[in-house]
C-alpha atoms as a PDB file:
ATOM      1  CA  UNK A   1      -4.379  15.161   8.983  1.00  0.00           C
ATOM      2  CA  UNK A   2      -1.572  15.567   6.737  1.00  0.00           C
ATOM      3  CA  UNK A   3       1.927  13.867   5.900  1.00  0.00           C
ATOM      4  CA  UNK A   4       4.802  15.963   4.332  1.00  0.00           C
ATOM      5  CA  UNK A   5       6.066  14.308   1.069  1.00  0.00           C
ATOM      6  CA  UNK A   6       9.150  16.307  -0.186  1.00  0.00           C
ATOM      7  CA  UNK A   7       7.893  19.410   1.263  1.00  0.00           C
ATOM      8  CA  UNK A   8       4.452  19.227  -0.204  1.00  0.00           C
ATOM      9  CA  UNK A   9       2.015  19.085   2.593  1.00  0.00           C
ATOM     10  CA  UNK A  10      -0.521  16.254   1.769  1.00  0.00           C
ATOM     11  CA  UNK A  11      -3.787  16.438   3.674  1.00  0.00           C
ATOM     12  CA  UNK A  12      -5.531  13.253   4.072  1.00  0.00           C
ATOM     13  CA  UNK A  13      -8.765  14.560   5.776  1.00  0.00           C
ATOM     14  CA  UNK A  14      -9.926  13.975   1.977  1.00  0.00           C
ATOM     15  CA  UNK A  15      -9.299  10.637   0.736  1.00  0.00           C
ATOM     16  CA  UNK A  16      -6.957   9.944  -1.437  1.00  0.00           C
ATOM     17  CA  UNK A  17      -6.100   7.501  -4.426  1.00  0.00           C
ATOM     18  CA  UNK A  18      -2.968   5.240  -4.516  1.00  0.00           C
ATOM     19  CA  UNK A  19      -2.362   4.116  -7.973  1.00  0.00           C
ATOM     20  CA  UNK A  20      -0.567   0.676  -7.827  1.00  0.00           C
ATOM     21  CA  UNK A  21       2.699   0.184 -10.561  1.00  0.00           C
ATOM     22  CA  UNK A  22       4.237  -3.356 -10.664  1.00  0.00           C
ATOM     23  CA  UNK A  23       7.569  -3.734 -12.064  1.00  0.00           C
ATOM     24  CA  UNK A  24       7.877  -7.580 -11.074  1.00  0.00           C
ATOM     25  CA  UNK A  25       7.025 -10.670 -13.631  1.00  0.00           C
ATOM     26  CA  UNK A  26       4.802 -12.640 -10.591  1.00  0.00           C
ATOM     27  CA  UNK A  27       2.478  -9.817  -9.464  1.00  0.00           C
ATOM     28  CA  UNK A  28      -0.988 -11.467  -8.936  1.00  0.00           C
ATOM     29  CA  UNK A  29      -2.992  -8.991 -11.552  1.00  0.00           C
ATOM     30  CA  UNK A  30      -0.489  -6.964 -13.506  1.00  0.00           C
ATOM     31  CA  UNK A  31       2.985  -9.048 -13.237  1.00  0.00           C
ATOM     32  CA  UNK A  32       4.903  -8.324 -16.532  1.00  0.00           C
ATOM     33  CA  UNK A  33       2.250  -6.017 -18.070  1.00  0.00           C
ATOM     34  CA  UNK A  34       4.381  -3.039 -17.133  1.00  0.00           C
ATOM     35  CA  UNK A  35       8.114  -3.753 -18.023  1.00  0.00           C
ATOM     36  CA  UNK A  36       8.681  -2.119 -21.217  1.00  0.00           C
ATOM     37  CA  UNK A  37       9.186   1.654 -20.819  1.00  0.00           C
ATOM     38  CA  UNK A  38       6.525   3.053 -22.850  1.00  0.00           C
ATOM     39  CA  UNK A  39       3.895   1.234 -21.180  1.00  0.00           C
ATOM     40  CA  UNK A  40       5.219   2.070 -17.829  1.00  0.00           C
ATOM     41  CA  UNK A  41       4.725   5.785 -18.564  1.00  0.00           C
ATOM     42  CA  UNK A  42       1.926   5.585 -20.194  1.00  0.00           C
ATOM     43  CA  UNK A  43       0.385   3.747 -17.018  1.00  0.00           C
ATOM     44  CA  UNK A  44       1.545   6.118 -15.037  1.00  0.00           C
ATOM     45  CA  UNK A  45       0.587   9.237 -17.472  1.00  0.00           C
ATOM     46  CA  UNK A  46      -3.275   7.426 -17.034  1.00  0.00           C
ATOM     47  CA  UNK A  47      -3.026   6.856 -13.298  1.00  0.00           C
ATOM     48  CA  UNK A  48      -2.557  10.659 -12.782  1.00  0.00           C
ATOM     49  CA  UNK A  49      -4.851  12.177 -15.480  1.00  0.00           C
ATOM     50  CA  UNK A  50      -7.855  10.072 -13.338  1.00  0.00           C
ATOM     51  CA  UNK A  51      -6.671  11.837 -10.158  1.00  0.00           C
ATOM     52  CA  UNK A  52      -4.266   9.641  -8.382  1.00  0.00           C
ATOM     53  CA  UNK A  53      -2.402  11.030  -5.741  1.00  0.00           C
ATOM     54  CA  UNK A  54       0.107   8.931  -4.968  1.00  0.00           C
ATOM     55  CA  UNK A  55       1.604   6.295  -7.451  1.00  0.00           C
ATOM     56  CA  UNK A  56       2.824   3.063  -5.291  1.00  0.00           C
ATOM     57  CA  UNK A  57       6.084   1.212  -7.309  1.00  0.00           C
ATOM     58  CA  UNK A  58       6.483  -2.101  -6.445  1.00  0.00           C
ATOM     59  CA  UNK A  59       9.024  -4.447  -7.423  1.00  0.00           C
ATOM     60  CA  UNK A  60       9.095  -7.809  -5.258  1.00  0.00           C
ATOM     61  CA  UNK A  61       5.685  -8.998  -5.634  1.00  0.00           C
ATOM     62  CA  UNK A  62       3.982  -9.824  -1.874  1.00  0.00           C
ATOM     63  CA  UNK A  63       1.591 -12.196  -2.867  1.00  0.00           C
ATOM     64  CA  UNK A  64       1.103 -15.434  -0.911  1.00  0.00           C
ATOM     65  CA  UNK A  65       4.439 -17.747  -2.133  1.00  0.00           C
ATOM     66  CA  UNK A  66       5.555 -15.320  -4.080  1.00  0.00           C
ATOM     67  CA  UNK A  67       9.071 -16.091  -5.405  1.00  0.00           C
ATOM     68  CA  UNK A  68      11.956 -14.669  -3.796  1.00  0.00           C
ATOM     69  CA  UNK A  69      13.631 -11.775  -5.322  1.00  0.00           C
ATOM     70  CA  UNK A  70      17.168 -10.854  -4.179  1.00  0.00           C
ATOM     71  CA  UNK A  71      17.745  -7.409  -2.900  1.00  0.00           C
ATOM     72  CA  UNK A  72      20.396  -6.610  -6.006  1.00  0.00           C
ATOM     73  CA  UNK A  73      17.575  -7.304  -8.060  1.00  0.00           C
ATOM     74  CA  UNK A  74      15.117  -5.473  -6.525  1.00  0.00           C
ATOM     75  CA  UNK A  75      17.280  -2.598  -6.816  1.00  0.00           C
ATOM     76  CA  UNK A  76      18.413  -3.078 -10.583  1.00  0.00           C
ATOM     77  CA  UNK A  77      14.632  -3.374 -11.101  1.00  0.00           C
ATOM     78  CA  UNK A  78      13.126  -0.307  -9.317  1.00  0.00           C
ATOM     79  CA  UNK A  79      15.788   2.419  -9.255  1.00  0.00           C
ATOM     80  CA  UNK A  80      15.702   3.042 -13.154  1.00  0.00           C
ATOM     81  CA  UNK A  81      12.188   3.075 -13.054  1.00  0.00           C
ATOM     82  CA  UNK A  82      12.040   6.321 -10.506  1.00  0.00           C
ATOM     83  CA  UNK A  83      14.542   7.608 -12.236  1.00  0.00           C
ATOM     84  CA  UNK A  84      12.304   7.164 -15.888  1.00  0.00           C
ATOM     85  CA  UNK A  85       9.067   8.452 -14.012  1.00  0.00           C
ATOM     86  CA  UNK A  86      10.509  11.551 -12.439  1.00  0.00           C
ATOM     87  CA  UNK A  87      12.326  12.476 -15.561  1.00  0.00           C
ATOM     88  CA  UNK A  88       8.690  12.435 -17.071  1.00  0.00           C
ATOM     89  CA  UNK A  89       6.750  13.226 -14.621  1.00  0.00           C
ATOM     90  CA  UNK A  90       8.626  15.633 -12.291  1.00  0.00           C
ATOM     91  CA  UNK A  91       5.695  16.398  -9.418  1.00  0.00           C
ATOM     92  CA  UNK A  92       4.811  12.900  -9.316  1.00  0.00           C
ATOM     93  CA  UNK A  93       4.587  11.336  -5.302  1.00  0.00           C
ATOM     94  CA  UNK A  94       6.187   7.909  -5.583  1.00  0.00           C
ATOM     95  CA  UNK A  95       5.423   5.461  -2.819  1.00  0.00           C
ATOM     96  CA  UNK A  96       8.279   2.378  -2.815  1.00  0.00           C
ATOM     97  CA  UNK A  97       6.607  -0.656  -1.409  1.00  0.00           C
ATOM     98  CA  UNK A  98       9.927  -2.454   0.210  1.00  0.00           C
ATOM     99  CA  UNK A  99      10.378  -4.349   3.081  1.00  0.00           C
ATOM    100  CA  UNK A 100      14.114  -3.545   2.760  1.00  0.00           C
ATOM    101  CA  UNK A 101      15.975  -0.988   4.467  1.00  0.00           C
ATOM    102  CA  UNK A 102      18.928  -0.233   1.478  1.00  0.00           C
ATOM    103  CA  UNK A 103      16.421  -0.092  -0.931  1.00  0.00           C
ATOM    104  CA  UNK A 104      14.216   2.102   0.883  1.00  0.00           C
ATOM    105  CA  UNK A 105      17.164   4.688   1.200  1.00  0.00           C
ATOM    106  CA  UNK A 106      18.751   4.398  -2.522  1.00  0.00           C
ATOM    107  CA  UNK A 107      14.610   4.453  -3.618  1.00  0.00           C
ATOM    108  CA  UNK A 108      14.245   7.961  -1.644  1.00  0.00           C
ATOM    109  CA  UNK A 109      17.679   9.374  -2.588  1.00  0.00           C
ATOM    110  CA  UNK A 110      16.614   8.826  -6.158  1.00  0.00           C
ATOM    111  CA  UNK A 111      13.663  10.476  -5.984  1.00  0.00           C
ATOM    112  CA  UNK A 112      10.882   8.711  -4.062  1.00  0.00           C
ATOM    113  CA  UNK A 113       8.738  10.166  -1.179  1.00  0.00           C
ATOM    114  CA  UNK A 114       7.198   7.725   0.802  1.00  0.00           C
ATOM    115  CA  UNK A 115       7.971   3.760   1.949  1.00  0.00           C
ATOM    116  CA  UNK A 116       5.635   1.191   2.312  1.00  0.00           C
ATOM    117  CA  UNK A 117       6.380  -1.251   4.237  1.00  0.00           C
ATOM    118  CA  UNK A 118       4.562  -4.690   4.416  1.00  0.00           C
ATOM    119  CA  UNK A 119       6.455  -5.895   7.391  1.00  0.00           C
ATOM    120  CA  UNK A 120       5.920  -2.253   9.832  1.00  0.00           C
ATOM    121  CA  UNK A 121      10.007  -3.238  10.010  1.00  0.00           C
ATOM    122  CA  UNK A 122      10.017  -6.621  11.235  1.00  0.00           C
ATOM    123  CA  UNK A 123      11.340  -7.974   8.049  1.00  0.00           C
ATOM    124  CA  UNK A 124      14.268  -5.895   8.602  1.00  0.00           C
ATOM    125  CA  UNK A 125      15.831  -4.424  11.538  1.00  0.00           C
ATOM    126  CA  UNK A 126      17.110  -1.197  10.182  1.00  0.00           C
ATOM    127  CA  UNK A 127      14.032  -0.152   8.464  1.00  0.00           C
ATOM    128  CA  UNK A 128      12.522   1.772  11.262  1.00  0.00           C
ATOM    129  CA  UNK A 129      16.274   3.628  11.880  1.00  0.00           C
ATOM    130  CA  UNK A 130      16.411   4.004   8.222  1.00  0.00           C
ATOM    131  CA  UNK A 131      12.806   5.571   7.259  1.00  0.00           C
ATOM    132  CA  UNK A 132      13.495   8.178  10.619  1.00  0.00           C
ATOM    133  CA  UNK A 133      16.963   9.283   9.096  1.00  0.00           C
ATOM    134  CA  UNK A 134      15.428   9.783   6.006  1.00  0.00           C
ATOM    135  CA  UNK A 135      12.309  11.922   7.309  1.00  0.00           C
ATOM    136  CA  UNK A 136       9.752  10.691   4.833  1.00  0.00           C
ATOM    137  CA  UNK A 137       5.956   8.904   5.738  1.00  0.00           C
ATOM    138  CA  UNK A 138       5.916   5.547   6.045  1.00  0.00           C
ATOM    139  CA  UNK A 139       3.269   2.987   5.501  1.00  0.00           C
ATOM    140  CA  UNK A 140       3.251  -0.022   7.737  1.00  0.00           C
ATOM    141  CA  UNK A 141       0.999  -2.733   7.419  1.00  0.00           C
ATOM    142  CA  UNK A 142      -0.217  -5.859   9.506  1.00  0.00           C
ATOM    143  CA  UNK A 143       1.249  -9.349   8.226  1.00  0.00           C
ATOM    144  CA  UNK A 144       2.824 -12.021   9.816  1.00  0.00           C
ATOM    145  CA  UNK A 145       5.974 -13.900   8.765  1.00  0.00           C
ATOM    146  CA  UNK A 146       7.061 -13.402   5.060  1.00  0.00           C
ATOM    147  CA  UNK A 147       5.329 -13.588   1.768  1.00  0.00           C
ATOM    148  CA  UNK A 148       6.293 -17.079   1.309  1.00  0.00           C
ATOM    149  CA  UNK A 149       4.454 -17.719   4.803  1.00  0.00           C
ATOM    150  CA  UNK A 150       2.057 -15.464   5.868  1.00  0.00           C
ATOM    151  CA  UNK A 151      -0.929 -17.952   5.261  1.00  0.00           C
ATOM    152  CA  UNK A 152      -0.022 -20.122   8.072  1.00  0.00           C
ATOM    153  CA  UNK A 153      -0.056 -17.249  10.715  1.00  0.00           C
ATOM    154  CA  UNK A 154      -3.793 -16.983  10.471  1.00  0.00           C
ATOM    155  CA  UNK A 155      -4.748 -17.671  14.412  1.00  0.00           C
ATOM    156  CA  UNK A 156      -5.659 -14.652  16.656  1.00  0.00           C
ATOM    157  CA  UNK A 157      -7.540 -14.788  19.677  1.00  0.00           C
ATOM    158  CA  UNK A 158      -9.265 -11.413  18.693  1.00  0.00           C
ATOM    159  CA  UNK A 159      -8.348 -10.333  15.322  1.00  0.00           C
ATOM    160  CA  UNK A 160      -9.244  -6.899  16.190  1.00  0.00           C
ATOM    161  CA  UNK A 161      -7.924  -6.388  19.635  1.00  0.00           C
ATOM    162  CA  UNK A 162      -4.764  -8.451  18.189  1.00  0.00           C
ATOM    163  CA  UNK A 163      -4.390  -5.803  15.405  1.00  0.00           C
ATOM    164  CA  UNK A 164      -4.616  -2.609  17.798  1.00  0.00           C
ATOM    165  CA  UNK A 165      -2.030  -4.306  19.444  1.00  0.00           C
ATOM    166  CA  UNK A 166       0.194  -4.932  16.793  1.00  0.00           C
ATOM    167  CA  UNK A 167       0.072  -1.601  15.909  1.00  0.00           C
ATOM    168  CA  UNK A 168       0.253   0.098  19.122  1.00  0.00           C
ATOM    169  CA  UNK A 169       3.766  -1.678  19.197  1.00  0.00           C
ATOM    170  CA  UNK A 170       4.761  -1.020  15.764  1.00  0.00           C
ATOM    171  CA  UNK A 171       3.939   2.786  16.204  1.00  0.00           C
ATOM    172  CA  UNK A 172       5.758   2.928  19.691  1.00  0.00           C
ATOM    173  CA  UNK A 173       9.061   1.416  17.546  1.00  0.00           C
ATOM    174  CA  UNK A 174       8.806   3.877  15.167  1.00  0.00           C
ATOM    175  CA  UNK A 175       8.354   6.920  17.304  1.00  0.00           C
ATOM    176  CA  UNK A 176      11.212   5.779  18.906  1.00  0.00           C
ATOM    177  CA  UNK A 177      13.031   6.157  15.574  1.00  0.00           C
ATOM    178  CA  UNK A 178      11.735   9.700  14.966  1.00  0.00           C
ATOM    179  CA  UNK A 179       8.947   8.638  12.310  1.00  0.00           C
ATOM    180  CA  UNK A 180       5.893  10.732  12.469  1.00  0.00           C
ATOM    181  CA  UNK A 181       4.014  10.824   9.501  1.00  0.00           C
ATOM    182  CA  UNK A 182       2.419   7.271  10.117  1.00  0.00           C
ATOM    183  CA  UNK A 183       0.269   5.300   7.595  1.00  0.00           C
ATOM    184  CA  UNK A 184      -1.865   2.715   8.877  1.00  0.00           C
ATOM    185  CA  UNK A 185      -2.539  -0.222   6.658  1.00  0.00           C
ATOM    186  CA  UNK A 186      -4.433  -3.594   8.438  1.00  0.00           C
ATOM    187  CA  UNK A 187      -2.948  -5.876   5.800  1.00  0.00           C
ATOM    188  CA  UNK A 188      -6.144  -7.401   3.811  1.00  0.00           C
ATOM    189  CA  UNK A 189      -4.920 -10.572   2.300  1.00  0.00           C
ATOM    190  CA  UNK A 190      -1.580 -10.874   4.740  1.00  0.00           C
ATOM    191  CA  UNK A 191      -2.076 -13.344   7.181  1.00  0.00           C
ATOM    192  CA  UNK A 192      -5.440 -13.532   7.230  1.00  0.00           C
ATOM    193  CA  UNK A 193      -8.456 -15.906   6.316  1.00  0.00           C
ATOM    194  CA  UNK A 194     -11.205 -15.144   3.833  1.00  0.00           C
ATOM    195  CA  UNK A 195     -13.550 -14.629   6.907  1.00  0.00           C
ATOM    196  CA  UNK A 196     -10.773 -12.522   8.775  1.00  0.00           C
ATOM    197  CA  UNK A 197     -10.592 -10.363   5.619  1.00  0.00           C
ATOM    198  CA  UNK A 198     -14.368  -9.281   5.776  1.00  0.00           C
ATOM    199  CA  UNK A 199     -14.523  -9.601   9.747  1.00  0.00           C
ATOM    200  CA  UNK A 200     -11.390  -6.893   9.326  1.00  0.00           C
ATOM    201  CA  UNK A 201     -13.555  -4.746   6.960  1.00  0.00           C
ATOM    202  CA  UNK A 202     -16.502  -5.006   8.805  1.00  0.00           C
ATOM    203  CA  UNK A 203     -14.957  -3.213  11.920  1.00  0.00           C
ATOM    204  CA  UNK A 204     -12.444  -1.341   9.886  1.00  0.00           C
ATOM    205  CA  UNK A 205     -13.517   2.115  12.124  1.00  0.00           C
ATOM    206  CA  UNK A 206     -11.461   0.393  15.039  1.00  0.00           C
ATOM    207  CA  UNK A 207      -8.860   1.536  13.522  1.00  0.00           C
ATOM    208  CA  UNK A 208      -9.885   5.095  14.713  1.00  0.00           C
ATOM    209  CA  UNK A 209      -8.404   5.268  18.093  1.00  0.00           C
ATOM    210  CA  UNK A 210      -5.380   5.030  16.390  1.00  0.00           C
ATOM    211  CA  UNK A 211      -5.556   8.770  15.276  1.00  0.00           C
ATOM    212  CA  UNK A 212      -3.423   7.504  12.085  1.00  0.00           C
ATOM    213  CA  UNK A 213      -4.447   8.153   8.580  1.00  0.00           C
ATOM    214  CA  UNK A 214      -5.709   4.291   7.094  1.00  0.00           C
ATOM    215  CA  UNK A 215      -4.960   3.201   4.029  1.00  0.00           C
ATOM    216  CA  UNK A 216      -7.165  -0.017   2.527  1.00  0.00           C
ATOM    217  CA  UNK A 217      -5.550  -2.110  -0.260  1.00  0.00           C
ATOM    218  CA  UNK A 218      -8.292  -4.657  -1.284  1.00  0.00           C
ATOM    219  CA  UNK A 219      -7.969  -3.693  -5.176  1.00  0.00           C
ATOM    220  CA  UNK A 220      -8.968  -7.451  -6.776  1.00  0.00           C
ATOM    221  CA  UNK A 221      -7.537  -9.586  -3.840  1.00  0.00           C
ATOM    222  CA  UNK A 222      -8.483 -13.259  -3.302  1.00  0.00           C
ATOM    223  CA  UNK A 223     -10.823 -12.099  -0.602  1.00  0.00           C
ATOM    224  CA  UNK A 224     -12.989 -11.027  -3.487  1.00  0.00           C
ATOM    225  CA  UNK A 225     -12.794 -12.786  -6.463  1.00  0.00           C
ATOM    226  CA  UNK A 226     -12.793 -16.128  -4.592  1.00  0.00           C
ATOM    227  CA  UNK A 227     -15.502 -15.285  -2.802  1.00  0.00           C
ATOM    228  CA  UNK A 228     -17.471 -14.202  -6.177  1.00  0.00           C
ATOM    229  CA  UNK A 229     -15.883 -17.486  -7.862  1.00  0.00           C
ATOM    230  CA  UNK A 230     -14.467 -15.471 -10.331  1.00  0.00           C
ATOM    231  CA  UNK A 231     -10.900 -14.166 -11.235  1.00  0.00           C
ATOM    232  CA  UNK A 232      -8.715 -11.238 -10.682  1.00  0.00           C
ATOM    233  CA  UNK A 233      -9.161  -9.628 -13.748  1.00  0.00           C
ATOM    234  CA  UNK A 234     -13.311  -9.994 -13.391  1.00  0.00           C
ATOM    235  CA  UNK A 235     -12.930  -8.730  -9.604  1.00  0.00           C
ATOM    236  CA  UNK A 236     -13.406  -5.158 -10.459  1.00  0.00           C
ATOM    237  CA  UNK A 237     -17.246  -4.776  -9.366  1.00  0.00           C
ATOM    238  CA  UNK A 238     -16.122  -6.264  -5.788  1.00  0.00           C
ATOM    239  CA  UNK A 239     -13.214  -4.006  -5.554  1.00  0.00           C
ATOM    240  CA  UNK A 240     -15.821  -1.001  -6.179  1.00  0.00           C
ATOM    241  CA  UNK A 241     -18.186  -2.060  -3.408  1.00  0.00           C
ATOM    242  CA  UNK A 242     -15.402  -2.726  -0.767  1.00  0.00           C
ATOM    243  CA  UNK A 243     -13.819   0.510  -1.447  1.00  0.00           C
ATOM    244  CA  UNK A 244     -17.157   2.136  -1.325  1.00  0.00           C
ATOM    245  CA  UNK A 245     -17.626   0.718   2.312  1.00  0.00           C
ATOM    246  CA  UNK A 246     -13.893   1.847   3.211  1.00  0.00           C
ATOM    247  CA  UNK A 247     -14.264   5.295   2.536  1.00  0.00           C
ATOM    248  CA  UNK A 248     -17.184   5.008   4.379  1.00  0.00           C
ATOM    249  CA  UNK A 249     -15.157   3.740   7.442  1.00  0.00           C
ATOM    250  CA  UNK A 250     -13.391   6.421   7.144  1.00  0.00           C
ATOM    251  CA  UNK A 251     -10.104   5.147   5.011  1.00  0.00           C
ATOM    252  CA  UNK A 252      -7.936   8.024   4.047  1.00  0.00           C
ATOM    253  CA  UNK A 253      -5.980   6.537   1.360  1.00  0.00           C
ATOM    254  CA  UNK A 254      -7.102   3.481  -1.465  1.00  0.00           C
ATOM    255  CA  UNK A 255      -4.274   1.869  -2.716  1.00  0.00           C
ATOM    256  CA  UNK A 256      -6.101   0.162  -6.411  1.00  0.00           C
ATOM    257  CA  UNK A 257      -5.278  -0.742  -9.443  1.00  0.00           C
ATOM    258  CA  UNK A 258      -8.216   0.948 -11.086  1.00  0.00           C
ATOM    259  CA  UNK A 259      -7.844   4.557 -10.879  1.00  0.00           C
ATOM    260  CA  UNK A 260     -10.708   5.676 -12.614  1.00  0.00           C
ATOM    261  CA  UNK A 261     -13.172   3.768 -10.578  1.00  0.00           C
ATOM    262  CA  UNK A 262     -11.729   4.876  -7.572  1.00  0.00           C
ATOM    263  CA  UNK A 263     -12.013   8.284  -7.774  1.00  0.00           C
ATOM    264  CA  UNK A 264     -15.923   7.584  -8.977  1.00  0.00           C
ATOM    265  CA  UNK A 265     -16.280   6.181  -5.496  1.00  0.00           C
ATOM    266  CA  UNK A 266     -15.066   9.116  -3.905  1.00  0.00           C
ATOM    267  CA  UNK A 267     -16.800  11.245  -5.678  1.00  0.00           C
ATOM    268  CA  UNK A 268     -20.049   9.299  -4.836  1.00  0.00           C
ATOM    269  CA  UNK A 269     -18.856   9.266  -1.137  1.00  0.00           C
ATOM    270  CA  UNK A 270     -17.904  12.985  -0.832  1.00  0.00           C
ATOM    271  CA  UNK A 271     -21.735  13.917  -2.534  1.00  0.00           C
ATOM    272  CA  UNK A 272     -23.264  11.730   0.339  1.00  0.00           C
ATOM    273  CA  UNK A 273     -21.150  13.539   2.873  1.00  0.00           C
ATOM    274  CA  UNK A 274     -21.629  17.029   1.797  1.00  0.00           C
END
């Protein structure tokens, strides 16, 4: 199971770690704490030291009613910061987390290797024709209608069966497009209920008959500090355990905040598998 990121073959058969890099003011942990240049590398120096693979940049935050950013600015935010990380950092994998066709093109002919997509393309209707010109892996994700909305699309008649659907259709779009190297991500925290969240994680190995490599972004969501009446920032112990029980599900890729701890949960999770 691998995906081909600027020639480098990546093989997911051994999990991997997704190190999350907000460049927007709003973003639910981190907004703002990464603007300045110097702390923006030295994030990212961190991130990789503790073994990330991947480093995800981000810069229209997706949480529930998030503001709206305009595309201009998404560009004017994110395209000097791939530029600043390659310069430094020259092997580094950067993953652009767009719903947004132009910026997902001028974001991989700057430098980036991978989009991830909240919207699997239904946010915009070039995406799919975009990411199969461009030949690089794409993430797409479960949500439905836009940041702004998503929490009032929380009805399914089987979440599960519902999901498998939704992807079966997405995946059929973009095969059509000539994408191969697939990411699956079930969206926890987009469009979905506190309950749906652990009912999702509790039968995450559905996601199997998919035969796509999963990625599992729970890193201190509402799912867990609200649960845990606590706050983001004290949601790290709850973002250990449910990444714990991913990789045991068989997740491929964690997209966190918290590199360190990450990789101590795979390493726990590899010694029980050896």
């Amino acid at each position: 199971m691998t995906i081909n990121c600027k020639g480098r073959l990546i093989d997911l058969s051994r999990p991997k770690i997704m190190g999350i890099l907000n460049v927007t003011p709003d973003s639910f942990f981190d907004g703002g704490k990464y603007s300045a240049p110097e702390s923006l590398l030295t994030h990212a120096a961190t991130m990789l030291e503790q073994g990330a693979t991947f480093i995800d940049l981000g810069a229209y935050s997706s949480r529930p009613n998030a503001a709206f950013v305009s595309e201009t600015e998404e560009l004017d935010r994110i395209i000097p910061i791939i530029e600043l990380l390659l310069n430094a950092f020259p092997e580094i994998i950067l993953s652009i987390d767009t719903f947004r066709s132009e910026v997902a093109k001028q974001c991989i002919e700057a430098g980036a290797a991978l989009v991830n997509d909240i919207s699997a393309g239904l946010l915009d209707p070039k995406m799919l024709e975009t990411v199969g010109q461009l030949k690089v892996p794409y993430i797409m994700m479960h949500m439905r209608g836009t940041p702004q909305t998503m929490q009032q699309f929380t009805h399914y008649d089987n979440l599960g069966k519902d999901l498998l659907f939704y992807f079966s259709e997405r995946l059929a779009q973009a095969n059509a497009h000539g994408i191969h190297d697939i990411i699956i991500d079930p969206g926890f925290g987009f469009s979905k209920t506190l309950a749906q969240n652990y009912e999702l994680m509790n039968h995450l190995e559905l996601f199997n008959v998919l035969e796509r490599p999963l990625l599992v972004g729970i890193s201190r969501k509402s799912m867990i500090y609200k649960l845990l009446e606590t706050t983001p920032q004290q949601a790290l112990n709850g973002t250990t355990v449910l990444n714990t029980l991913a990789l045991q599900k068989n997740a491929n890729i964690l997209r966190v905040h918290d590199v360190k701890a990450a990789m101590e949960c795979l390493t726990i999770v590899n010694q029980l598998n050896a």
